[in-house]
PDB file of N, CA and C in Angstrom:
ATOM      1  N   UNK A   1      93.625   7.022   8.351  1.00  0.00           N
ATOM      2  CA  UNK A   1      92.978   8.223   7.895  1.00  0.00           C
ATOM      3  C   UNK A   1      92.212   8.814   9.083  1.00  0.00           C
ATOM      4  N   UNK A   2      92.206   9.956   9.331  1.00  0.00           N
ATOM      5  CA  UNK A   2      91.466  10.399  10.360  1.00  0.00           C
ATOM      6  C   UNK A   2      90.868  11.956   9.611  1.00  0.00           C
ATOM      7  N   UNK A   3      89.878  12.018  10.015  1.00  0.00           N
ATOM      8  CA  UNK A   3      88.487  12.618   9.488  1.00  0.00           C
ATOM      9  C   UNK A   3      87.466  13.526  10.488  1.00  0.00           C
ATOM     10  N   UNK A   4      87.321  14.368  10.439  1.00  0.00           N
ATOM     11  CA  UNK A   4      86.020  15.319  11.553  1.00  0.00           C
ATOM     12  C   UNK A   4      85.426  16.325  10.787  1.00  0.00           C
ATOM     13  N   UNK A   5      83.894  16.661  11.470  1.00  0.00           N
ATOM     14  CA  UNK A   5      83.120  17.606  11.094  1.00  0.00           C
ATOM     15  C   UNK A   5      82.773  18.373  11.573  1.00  0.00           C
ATOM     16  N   UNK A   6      82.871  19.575  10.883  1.00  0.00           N
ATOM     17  CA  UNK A   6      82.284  21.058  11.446  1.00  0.00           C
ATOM     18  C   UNK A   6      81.318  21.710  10.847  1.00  0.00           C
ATOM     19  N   UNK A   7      80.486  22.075  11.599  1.00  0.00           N
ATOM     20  CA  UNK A   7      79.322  22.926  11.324  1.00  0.00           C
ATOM     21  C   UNK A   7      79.882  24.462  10.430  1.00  0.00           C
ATOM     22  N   UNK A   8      79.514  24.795   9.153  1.00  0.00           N
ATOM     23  CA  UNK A   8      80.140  25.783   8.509  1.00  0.00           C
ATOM     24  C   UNK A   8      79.682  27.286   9.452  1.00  0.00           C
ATOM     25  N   UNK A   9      78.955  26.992  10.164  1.00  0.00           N
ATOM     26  CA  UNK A   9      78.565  28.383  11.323  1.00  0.00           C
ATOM     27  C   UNK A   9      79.456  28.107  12.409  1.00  0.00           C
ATOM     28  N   UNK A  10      80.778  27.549  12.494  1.00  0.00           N
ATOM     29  CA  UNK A  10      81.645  27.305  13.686  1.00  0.00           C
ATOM     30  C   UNK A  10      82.856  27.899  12.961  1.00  0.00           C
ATOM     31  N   UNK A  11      83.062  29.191  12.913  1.00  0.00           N
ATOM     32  CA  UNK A  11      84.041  29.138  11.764  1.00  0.00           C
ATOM     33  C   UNK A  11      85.623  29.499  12.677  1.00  0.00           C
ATOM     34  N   UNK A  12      85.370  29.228  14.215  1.00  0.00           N
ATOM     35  CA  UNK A  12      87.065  28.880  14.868  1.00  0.00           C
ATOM     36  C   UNK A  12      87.008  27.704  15.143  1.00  0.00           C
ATOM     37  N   UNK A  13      86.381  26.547  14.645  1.00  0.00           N
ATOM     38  CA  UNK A  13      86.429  25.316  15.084  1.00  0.00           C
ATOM     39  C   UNK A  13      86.825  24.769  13.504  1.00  0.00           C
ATOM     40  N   UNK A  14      86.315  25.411  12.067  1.00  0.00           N
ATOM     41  CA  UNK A  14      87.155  25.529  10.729  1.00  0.00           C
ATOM     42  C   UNK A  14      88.509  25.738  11.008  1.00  0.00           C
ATOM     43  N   UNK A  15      88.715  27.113  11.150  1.00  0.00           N
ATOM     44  CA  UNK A  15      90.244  27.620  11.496  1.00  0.00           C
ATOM     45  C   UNK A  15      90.973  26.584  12.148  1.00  0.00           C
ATOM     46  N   UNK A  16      90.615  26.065  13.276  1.00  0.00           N
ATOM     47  CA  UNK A  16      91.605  25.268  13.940  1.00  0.00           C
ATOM     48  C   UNK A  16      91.977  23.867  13.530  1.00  0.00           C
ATOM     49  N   UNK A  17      90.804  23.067  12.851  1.00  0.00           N
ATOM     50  CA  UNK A  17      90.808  21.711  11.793  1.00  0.00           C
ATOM     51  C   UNK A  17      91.904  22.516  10.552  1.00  0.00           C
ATOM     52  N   UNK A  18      91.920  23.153  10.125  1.00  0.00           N
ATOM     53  CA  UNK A  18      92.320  23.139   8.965  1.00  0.00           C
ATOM     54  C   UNK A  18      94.169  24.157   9.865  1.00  0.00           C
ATOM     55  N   UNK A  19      94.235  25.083  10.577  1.00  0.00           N
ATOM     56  CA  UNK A  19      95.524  24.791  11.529  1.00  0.00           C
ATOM     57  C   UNK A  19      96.154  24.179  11.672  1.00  0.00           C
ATOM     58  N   UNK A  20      95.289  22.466  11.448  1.00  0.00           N
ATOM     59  CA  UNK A  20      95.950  21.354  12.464  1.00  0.00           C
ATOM     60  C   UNK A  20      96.326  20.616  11.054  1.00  0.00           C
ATOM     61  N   UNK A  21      96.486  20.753   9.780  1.00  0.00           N
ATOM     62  CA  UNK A  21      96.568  20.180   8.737  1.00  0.00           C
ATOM     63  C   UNK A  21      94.940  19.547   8.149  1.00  0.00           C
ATOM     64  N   UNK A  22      94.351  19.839   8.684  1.00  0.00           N
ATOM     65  CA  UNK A  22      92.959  19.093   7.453  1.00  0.00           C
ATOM     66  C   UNK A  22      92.455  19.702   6.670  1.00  0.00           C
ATOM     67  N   UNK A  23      92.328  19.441   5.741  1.00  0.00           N
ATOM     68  CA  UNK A  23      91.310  19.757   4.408  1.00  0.00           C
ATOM     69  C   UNK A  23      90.015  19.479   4.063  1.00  0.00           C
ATOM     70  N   UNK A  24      89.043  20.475   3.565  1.00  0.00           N
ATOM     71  CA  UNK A  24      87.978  20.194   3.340  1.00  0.00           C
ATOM     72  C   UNK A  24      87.663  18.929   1.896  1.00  0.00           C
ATOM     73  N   UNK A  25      86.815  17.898   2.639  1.00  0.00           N
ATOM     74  CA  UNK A  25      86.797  17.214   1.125  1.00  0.00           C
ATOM     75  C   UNK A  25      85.493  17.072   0.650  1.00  0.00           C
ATOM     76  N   UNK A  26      84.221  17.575   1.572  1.00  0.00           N
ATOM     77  CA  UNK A  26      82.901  17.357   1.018  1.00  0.00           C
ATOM     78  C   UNK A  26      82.259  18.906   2.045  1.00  0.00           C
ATOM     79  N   UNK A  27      80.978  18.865   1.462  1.00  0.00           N
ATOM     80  CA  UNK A  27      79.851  20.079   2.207  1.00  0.00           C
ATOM     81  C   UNK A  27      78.390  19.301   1.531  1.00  0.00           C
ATOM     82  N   UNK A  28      78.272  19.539   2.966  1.00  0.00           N
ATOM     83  CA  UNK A  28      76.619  18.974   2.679  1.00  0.00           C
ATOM     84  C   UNK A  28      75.232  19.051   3.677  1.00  0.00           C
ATOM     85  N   UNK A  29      74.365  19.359   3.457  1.00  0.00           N
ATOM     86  CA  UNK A  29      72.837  19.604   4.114  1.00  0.00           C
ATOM     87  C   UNK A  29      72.677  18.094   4.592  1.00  0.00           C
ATOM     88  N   UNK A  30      72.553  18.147   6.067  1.00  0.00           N
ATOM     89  CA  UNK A  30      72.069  16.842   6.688  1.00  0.00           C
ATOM     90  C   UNK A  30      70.696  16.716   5.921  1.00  0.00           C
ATOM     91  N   UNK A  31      69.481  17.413   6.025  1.00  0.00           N
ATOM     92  CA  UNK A  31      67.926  17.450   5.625  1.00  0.00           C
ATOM     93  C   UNK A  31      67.700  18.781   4.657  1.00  0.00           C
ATOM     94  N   UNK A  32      66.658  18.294   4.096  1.00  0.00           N
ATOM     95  CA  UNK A  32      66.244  19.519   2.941  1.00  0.00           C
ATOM     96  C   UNK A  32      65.258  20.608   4.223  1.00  0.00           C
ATOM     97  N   UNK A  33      66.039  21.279   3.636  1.00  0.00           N
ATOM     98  CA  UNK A  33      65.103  23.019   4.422  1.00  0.00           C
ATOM     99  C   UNK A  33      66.558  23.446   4.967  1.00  0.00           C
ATOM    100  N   UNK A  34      67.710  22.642   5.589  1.00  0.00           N
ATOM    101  CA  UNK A  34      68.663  23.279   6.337  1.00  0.00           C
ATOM    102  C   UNK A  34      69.761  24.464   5.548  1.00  0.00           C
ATOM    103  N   UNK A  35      70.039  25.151   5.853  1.00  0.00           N
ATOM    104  CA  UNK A  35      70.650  26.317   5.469  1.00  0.00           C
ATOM    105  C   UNK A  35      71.942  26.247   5.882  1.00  0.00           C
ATOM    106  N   UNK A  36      72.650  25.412   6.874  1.00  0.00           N
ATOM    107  CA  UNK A  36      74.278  25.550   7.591  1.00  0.00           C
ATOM    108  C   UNK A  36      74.480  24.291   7.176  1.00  0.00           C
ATOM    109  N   UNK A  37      75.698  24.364   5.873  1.00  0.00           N
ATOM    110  CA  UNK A  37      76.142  22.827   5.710  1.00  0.00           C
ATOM    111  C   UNK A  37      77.614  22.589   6.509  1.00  0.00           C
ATOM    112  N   UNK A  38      77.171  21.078   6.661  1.00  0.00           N
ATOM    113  CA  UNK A  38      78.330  20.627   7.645  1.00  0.00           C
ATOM    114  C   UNK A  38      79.656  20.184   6.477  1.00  0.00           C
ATOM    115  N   UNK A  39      80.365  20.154   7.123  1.00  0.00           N
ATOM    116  CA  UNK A  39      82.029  20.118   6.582  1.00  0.00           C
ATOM    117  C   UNK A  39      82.856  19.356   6.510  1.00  0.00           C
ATOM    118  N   UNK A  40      83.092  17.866   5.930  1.00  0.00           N
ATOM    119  CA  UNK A  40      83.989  16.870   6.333  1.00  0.00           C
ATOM    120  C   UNK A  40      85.448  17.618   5.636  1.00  0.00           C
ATOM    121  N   UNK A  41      85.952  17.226   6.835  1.00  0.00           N
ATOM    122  CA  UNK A  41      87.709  17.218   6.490  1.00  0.00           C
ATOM    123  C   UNK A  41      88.519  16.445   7.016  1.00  0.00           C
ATOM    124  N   UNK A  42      89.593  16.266   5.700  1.00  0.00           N
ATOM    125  CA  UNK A  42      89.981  15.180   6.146  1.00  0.00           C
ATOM    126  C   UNK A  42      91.915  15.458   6.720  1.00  0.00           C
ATOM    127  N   UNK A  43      92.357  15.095   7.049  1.00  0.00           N
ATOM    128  CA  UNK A  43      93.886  15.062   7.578  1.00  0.00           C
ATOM    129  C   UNK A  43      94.676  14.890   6.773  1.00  0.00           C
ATOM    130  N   UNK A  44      95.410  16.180   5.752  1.00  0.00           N
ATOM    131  CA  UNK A  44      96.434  15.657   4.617  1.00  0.00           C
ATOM    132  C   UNK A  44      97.621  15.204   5.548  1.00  0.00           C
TER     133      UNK A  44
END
């Protein structure tokens, strides 16, 4: 399984993970107050 994360404010570094075949499978706030959730995706 291979897996990476992107900052949802990187949105050609999205484009190109998900280009390359990956899918988003979670979104989530590292700390409470943060506003840019990060992006695991994973490699269908």
């Amino acid at each position: 399984m291979i897996e990476t994360v992107v900052l949802a404010s990187n949105p050609d570094g999205l484009r190109f993970a998900e280009q390359h075949g990956f899918v988003e499978i979670e979104r989530y706030l590292l700390r409470e107050g943060d506003t840019v959730p990060w992006i695991d995706l994973r490699l269908a």
